[in-house]
Protein backbone atom coordinates (compact mmCIF):
# COMPACT_ATOMS: atom_id res chain seq x y z
CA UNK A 1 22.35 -14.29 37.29
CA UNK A 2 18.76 -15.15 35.99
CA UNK A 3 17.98 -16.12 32.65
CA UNK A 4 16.80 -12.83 31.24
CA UNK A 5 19.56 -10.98 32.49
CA UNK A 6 22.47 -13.26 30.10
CA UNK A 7 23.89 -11.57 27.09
CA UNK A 8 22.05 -13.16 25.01
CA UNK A 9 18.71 -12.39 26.25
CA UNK A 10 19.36 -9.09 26.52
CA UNK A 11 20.74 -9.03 22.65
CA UNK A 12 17.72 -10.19 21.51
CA UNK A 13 15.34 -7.68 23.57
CA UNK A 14 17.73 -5.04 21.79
CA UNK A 15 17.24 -6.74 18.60
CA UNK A 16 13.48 -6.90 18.67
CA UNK A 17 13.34 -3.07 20.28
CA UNK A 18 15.31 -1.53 16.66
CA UNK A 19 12.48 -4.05 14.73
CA UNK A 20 9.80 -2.35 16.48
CA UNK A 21 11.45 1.11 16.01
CA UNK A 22 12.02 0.21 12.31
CA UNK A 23 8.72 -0.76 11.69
CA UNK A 24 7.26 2.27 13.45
CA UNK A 25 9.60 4.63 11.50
CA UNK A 26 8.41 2.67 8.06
CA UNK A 27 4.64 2.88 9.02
CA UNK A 28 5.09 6.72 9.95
CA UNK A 29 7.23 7.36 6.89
CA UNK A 30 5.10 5.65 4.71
CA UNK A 31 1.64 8.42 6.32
CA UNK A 32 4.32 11.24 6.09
CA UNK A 33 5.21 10.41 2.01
CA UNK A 34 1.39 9.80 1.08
CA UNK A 35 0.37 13.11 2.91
CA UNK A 36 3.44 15.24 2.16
CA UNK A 37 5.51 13.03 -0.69
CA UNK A 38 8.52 12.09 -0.29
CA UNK A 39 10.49 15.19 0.10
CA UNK A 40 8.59 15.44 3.47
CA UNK A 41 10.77 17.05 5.90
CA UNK A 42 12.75 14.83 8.43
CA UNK A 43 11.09 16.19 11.50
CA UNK A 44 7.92 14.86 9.92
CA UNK A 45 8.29 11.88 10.37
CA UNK A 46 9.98 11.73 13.11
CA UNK A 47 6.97 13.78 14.26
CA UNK A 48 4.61 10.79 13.36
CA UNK A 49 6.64 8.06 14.79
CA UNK A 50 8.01 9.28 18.09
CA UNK A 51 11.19 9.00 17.40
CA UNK A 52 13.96 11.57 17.19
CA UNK A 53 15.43 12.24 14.06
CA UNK A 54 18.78 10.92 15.25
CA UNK A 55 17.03 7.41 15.46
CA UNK A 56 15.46 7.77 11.52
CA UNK A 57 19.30 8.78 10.20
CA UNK A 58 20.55 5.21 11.85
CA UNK A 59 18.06 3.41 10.44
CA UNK A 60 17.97 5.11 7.08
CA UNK A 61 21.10 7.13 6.13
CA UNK A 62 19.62 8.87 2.93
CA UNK A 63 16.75 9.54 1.56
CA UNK A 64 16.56 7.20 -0.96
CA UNK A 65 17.42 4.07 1.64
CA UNK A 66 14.14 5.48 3.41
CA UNK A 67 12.27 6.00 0.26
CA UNK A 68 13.18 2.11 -1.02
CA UNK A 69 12.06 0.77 2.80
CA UNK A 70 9.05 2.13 2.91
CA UNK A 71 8.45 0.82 -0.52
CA UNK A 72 8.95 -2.73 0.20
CA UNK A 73 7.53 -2.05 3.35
CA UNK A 74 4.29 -0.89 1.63
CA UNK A 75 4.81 -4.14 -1.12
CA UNK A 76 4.67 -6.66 2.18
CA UNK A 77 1.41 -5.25 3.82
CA UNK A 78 -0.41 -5.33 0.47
CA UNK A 79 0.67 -8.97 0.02
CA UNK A 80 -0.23 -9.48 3.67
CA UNK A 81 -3.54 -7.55 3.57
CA UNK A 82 -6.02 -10.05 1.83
CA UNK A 83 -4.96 -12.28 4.70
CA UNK A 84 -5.55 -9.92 7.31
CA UNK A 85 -9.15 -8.73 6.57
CA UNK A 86 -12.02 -9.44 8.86
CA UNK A 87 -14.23 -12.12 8.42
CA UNK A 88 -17.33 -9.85 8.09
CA UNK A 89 -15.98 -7.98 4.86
CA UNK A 90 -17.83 -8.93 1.59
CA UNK A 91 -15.19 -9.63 -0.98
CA UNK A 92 -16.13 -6.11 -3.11
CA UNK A 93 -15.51 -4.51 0.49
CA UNK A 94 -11.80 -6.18 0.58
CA UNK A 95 -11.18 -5.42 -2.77
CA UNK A 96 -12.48 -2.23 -2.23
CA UNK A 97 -10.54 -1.58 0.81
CA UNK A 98 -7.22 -3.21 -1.00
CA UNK A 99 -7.79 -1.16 -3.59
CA UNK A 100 -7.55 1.92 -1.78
CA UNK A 101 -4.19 1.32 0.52
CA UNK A 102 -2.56 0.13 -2.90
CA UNK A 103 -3.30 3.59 -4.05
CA UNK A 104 -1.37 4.45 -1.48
CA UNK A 105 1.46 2.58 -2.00
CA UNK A 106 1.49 4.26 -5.65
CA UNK A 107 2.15 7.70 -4.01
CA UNK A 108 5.64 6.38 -2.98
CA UNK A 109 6.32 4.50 -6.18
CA UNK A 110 5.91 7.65 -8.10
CA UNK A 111 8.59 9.05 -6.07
CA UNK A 112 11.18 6.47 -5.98
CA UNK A 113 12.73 6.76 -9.44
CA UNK A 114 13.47 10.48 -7.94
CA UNK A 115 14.68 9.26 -5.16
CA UNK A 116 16.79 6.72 -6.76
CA UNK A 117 17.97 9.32 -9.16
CA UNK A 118 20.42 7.60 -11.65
CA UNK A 119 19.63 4.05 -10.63
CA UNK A 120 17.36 3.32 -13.32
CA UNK A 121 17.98 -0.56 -13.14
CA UNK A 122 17.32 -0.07 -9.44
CA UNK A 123 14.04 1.50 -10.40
CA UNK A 124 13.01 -1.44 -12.81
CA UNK A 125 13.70 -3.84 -10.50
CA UNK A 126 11.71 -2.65 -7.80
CA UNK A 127 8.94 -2.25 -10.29
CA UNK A 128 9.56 -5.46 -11.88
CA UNK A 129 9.37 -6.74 -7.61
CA UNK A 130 5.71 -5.12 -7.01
CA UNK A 131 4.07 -6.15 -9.73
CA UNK A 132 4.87 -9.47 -9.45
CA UNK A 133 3.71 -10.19 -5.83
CA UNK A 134 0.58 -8.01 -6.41
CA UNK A 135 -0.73 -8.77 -9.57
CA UNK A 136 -1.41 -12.41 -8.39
CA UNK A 137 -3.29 -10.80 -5.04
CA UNK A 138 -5.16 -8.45 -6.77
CA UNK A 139 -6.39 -11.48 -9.56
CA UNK A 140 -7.09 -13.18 -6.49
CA UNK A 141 -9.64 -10.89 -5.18
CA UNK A 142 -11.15 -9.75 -8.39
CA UNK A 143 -12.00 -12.94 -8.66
CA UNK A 144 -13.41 -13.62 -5.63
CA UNK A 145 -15.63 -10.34 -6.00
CA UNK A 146 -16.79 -11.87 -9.46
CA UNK A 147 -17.64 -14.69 -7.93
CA UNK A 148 -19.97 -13.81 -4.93
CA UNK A 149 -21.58 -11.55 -7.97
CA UNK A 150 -20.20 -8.11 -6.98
CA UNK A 151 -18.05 -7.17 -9.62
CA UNK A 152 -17.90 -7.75 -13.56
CA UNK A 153 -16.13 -11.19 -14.39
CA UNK A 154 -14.40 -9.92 -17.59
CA UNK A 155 -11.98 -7.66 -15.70
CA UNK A 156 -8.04 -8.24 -16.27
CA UNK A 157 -6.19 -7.44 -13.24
CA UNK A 158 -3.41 -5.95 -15.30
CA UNK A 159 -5.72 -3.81 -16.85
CA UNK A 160 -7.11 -2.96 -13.85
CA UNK A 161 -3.92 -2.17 -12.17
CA UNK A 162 -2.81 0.52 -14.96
CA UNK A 163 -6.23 2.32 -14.68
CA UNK A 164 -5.39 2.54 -10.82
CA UNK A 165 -2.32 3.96 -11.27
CA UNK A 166 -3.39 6.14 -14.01
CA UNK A 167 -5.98 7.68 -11.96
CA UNK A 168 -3.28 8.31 -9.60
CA UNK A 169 -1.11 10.30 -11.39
CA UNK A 170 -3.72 13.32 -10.69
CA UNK A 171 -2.16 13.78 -7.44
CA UNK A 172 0.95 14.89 -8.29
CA UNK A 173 -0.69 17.96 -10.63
CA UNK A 174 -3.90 18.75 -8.74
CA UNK A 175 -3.51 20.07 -5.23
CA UNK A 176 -6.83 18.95 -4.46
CA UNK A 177 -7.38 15.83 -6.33
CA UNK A 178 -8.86 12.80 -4.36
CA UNK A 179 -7.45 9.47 -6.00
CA UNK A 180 -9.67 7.22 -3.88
CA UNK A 181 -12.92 8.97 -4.85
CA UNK A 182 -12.04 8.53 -8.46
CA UNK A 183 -11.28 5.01 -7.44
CA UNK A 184 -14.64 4.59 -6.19
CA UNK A 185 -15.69 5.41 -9.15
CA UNK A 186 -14.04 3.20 -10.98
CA UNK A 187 -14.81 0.27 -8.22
CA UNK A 188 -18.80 1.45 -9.11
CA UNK A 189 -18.31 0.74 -13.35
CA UNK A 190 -17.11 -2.73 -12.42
CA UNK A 191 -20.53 -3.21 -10.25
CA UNK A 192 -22.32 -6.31 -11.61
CA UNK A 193 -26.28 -5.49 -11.94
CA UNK A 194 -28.80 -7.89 -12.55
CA UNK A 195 -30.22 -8.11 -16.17
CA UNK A 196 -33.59 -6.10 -16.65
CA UNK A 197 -35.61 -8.62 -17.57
CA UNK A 198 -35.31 -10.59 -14.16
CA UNK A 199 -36.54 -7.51 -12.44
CA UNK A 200 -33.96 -8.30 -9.70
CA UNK A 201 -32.48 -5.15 -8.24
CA UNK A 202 -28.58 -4.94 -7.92
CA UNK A 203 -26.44 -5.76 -5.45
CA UNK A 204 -25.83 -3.41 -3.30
CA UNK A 205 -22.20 -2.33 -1.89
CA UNK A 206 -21.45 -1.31 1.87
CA UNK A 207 -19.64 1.77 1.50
């Protein structure tokens, strides 16, 4: 008997297939809630990942066991994503760019406290969870946008995070309300622009 054929190889290819799986149903989930919310139909999802339905239920026996995945599934990439952006990006264009998958993320958190239902503590301390791994990222790149001199250097990025997730809240009582272009607009007030007297012009921001 070779090698990859022992019981323990073979556990670990099935252990590494239901990651993949999971993480495909999370990512597909996670499209399916920001498109449809999270009362998205099943066969949605399971529409968007490839998988069948019966696959989703094994993974994710409720609703609310999907909803909370995809959450901290959504938490993780953001945390991730500053790492993860190409080398050619100016720093507004990964803020910019963080910015806009975080809004994102915000469609499921407005969800989950329906989805949890009763669980109020449950609620706060996912809450408590996200802000306190993405506060730090988004200071992070704030910063370094202030820096290069993109973006205003007098920006809190707690105050910054409510107005994103004010500007959110649209989308649950406008059927044709664009967060992200409201974003941009936001991104555009923090522009930096070069005092009048200099005669410089201001930086411009690839879009």
């Amino acid at each position: 008997m070779s090698t990859a054929d022992t019981p323990s190889a073979s556990a670990g290819r099935k252990r590494a297939d239901v990651r993949r799986n999971e993480q495909k149903l999370l990512d597909a989930a996670a499209a399916v809630f920001v498109r449809l919310g999270i009362d998205a139909p099943v066969r949605e999802i399971a529409a968007e990942s490839g998988l069948g339905m019966g696959t989703i239920y094994r993974h994710f026996p409720t609703r609310a066991d999907l909803v909370v995945a995809v959450f901290r599934h959504q938490v993780d990439a953001l945390a991730a994503a500053v790492h993860a952006a190409p080398a050619a990006d100016t720093p507004y264009e990964v803020l910019r760019q963080w910015v806009h998958q975080f809004a994102d993320f915000l469609v499921t958190k407005h969800g989950l406290a329906e989805a949890l239902h009763s669980d109020q503590a449950g609620f706060e301390s996912l809450h408590n969870e996200f802000v306190e791994r993405l506060l730090p990222v988004l200071d992070r790149l704030l910063k370094e946008s202030a820096s290069a001199g993109y973006t205003r250097s007098d920006v809190r990025a707690y105050d910054f995070m409510l107005a994103i997730g004010n500007l959110c809240i649209g989308v649950e009582n406008f059927p044709d309300y664009q967060a992200r272009r409201m974003i941009d607009l936001l991104l555009a007030g923090l522009a930096r622009t070069a005092p009048a007297s200099t005669g410089d012009e201001p930086k411009q921001h690839r879009r």
